[in-house]
C-alpha atoms as a PDB file:
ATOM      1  CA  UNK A   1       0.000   0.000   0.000  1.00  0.00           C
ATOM      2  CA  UNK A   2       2.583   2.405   0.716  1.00  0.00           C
ATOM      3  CA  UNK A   3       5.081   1.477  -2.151  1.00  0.00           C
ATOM      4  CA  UNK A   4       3.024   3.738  -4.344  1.00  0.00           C
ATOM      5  CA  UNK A   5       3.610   6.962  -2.318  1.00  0.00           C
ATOM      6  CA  UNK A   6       7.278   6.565  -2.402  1.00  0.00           C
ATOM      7  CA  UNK A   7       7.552   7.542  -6.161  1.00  0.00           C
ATOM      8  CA  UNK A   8       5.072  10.179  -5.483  1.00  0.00           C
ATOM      9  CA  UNK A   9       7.548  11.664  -2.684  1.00  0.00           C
ATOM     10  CA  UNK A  10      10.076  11.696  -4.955  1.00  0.00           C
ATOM     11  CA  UNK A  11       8.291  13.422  -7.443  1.00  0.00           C
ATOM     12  CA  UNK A  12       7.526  16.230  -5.915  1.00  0.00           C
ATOM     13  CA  UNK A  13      10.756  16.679  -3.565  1.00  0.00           C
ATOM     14  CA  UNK A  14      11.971  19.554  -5.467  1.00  0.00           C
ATOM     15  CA  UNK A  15       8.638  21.348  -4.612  1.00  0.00           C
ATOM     16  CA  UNK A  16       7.964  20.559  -1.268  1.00  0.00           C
ATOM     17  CA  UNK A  17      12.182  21.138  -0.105  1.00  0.00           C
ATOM     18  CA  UNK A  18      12.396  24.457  -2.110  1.00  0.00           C
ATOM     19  CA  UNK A  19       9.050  26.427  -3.086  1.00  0.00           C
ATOM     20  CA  UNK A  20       9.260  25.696  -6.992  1.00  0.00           C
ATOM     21  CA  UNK A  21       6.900  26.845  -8.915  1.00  0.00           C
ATOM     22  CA  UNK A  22       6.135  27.965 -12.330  1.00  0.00           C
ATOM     23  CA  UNK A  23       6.251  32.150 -13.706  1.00  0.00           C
ATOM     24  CA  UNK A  24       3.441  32.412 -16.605  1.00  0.00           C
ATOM     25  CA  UNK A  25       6.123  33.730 -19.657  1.00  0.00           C
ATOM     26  CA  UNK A  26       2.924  35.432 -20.600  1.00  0.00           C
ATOM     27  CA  UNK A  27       2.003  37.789 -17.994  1.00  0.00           C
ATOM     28  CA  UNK A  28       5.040  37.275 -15.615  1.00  0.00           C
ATOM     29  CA  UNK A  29       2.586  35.568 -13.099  1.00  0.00           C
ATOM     30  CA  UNK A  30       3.963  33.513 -10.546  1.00  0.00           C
ATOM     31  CA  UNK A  31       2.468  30.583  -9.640  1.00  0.00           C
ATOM     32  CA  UNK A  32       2.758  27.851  -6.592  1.00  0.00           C
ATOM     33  CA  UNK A  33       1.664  25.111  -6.685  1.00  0.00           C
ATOM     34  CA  UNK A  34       2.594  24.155 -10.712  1.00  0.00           C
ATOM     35  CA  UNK A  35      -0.192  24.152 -13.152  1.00  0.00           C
ATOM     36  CA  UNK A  36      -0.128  23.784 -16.686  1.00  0.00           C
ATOM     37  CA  UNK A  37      -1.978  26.516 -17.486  1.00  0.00           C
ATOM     38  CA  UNK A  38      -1.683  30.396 -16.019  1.00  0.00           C
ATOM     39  CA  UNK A  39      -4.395  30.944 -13.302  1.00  0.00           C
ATOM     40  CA  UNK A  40      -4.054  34.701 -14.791  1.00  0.00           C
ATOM     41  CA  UNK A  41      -4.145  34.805 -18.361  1.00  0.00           C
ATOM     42  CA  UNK A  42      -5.062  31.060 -19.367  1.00  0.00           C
ATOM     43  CA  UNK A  43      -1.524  30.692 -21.155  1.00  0.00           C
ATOM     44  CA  UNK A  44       0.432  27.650 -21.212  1.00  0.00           C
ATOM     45  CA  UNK A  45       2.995  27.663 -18.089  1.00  0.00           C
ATOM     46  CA  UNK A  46       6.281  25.161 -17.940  1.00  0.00           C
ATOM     47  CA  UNK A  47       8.960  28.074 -16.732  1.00  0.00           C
ATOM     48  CA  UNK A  48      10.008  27.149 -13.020  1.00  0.00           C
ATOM     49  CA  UNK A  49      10.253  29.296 -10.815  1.00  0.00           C
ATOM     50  CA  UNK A  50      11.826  28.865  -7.216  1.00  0.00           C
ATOM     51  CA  UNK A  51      10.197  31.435  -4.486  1.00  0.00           C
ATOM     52  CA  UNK A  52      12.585  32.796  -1.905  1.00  0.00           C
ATOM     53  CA  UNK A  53      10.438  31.381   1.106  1.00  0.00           C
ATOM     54  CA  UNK A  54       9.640  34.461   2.749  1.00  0.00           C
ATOM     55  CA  UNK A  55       6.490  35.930   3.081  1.00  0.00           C
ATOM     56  CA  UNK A  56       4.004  37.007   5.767  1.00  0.00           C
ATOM     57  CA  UNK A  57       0.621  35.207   7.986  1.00  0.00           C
ATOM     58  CA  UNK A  58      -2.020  35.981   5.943  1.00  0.00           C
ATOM     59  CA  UNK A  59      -4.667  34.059   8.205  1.00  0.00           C
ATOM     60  CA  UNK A  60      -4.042  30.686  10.787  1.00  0.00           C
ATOM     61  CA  UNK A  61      -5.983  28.473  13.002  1.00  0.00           C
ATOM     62  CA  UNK A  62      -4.799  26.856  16.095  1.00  0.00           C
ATOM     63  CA  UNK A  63      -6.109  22.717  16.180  1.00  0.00           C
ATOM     64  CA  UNK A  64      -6.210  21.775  19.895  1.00  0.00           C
ATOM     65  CA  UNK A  65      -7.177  18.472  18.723  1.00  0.00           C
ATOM     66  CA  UNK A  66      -5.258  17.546  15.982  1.00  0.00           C
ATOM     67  CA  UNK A  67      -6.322  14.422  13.611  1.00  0.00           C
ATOM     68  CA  UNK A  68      -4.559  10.791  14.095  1.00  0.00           C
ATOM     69  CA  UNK A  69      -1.033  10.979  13.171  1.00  0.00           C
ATOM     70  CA  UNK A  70      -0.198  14.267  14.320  1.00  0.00           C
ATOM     71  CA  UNK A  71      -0.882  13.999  17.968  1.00  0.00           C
ATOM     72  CA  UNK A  72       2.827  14.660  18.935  1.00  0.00           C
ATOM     73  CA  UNK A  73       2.897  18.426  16.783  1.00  0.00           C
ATOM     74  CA  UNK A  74      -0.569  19.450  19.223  1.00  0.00           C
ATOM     75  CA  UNK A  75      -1.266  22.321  19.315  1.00  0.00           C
ATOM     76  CA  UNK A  76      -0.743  22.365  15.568  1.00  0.00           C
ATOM     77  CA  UNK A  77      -0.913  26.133  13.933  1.00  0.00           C
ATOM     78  CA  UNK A  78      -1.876  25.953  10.440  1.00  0.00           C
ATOM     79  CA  UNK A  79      -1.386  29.545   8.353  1.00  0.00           C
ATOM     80  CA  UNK A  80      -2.110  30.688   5.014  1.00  0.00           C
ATOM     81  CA  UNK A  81       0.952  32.458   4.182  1.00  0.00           C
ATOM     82  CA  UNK A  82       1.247  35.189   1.584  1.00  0.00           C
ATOM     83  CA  UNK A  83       4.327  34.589  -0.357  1.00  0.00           C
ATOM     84  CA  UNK A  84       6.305  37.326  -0.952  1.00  0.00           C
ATOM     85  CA  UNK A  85       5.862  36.887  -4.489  1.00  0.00           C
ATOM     86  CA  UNK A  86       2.699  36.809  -4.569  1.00  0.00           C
ATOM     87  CA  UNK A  87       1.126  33.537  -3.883  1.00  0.00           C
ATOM     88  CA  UNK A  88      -0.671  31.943  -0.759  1.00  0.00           C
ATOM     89  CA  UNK A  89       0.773  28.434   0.360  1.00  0.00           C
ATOM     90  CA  UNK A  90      -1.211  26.851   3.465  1.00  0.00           C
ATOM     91  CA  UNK A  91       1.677  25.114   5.487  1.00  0.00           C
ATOM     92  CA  UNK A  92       2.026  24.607   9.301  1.00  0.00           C
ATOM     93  CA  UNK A  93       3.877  27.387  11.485  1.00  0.00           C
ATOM     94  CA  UNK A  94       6.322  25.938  13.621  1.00  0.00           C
ATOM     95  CA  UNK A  95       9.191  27.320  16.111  1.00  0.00           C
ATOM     96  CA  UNK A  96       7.035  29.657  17.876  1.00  0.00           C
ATOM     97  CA  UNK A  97       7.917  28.736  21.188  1.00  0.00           C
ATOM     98  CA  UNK A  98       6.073  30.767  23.473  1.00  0.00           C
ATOM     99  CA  UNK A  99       5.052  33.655  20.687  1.00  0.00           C
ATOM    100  CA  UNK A 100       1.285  33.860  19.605  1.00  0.00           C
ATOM    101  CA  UNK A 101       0.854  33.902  16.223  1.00  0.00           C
ATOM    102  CA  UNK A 102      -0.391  37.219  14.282  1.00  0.00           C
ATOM    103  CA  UNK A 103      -1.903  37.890  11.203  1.00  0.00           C
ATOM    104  CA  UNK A 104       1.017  40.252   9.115  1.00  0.00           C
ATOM    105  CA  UNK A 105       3.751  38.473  10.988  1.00  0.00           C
ATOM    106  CA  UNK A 106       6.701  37.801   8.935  1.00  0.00           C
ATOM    107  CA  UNK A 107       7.775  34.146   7.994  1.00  0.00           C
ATOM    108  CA  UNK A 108      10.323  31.965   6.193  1.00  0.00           C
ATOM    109  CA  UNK A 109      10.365  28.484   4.919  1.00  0.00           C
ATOM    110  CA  UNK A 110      12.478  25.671   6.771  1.00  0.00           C
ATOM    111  CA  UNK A 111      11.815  21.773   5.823  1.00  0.00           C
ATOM    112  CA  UNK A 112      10.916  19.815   9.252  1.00  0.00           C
ATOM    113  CA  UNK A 113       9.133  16.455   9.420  1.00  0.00           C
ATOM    114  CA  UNK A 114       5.654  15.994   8.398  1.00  0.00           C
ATOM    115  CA  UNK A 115       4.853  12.594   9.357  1.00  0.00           C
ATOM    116  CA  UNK A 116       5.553   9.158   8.912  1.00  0.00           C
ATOM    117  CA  UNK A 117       3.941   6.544   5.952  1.00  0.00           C
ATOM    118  CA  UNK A 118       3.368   3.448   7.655  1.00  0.00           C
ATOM    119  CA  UNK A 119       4.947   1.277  10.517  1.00  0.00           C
ATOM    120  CA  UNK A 120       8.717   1.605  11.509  1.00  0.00           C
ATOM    121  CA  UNK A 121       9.980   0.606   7.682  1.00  0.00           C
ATOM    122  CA  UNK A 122       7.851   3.195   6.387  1.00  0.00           C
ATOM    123  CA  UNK A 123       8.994   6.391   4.594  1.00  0.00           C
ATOM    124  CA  UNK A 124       9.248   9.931   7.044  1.00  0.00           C
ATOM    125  CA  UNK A 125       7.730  12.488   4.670  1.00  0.00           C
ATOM    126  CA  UNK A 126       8.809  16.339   5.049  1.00  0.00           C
ATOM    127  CA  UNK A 127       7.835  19.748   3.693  1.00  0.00           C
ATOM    128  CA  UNK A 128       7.956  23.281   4.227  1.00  0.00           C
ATOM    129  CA  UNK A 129       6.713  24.477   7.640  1.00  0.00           C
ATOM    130  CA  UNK A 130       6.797  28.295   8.107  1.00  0.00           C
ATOM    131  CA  UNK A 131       8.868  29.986  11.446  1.00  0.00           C
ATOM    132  CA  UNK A 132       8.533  33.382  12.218  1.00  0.00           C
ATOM    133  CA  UNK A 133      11.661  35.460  10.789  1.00  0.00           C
ATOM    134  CA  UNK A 134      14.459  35.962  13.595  1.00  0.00           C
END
């Protein structure tokens, strides 16, 4: 069951460990996650594009009860983050120690652990997670 995800994984590592997306050679749009065709202007996209990871809290939630699997991250803060380029990216804020979370706060991208596929031989998946900027 879980052999399938691992070429999956691997498929999109170069998104999830570094931001990339695609800029529309049309109207300069840029655009996270990929698409083949420009949200903006309907024109064909395949330029990538890797965003510098920065960006602010557009809007989070707190989960006090988080869902099975990710009992050890609780309380789990999920944020909408406005790229600095432009796009939104809904990722998990981490590092925040004893600081409450704010709507403009500024953020940047570090790869932690999502979770785990499986038993003990399965795959440990990561992504970006957002801190708040130093």
């Amino acid at each position: 069951m879980y052999q399938m995800e691992i070429p999956r994984h691997w498929r999109l590592k170069q998104q999830r460990y570094s931001l990339v997306g695609e800029i529309c050679p049309h109207c300069d749009n840029k655009i996270f996650p990929p698409r083949d065709i420009c949200p903006n202007c309907h024109g064909e996209t395949k330029i990538p594009y890797t965003f510098n990871g920065r960006g602010e809290v557009y809007s989070f939630t707190t989960i006090e009860e988080p869902p099975s699997g990710f009992e050890e991250q609780k309380p789990l803060t999920v944020a909408l983050v406005k790229l600095e380029e432009g796009p939104m990216v809904t990722a998990q804020l981490t590092d925040l120690g004893d600081q409450k979370p704010e709507i403009g706060m500024p953020v940047e991208m570090v790869t932690r652990k999502l979770r785990n596929d499986g038993d003990e031989r399965g795959i440990i998946v990561y992504g970006p997670k957002f801190r708040p900027v130093l």
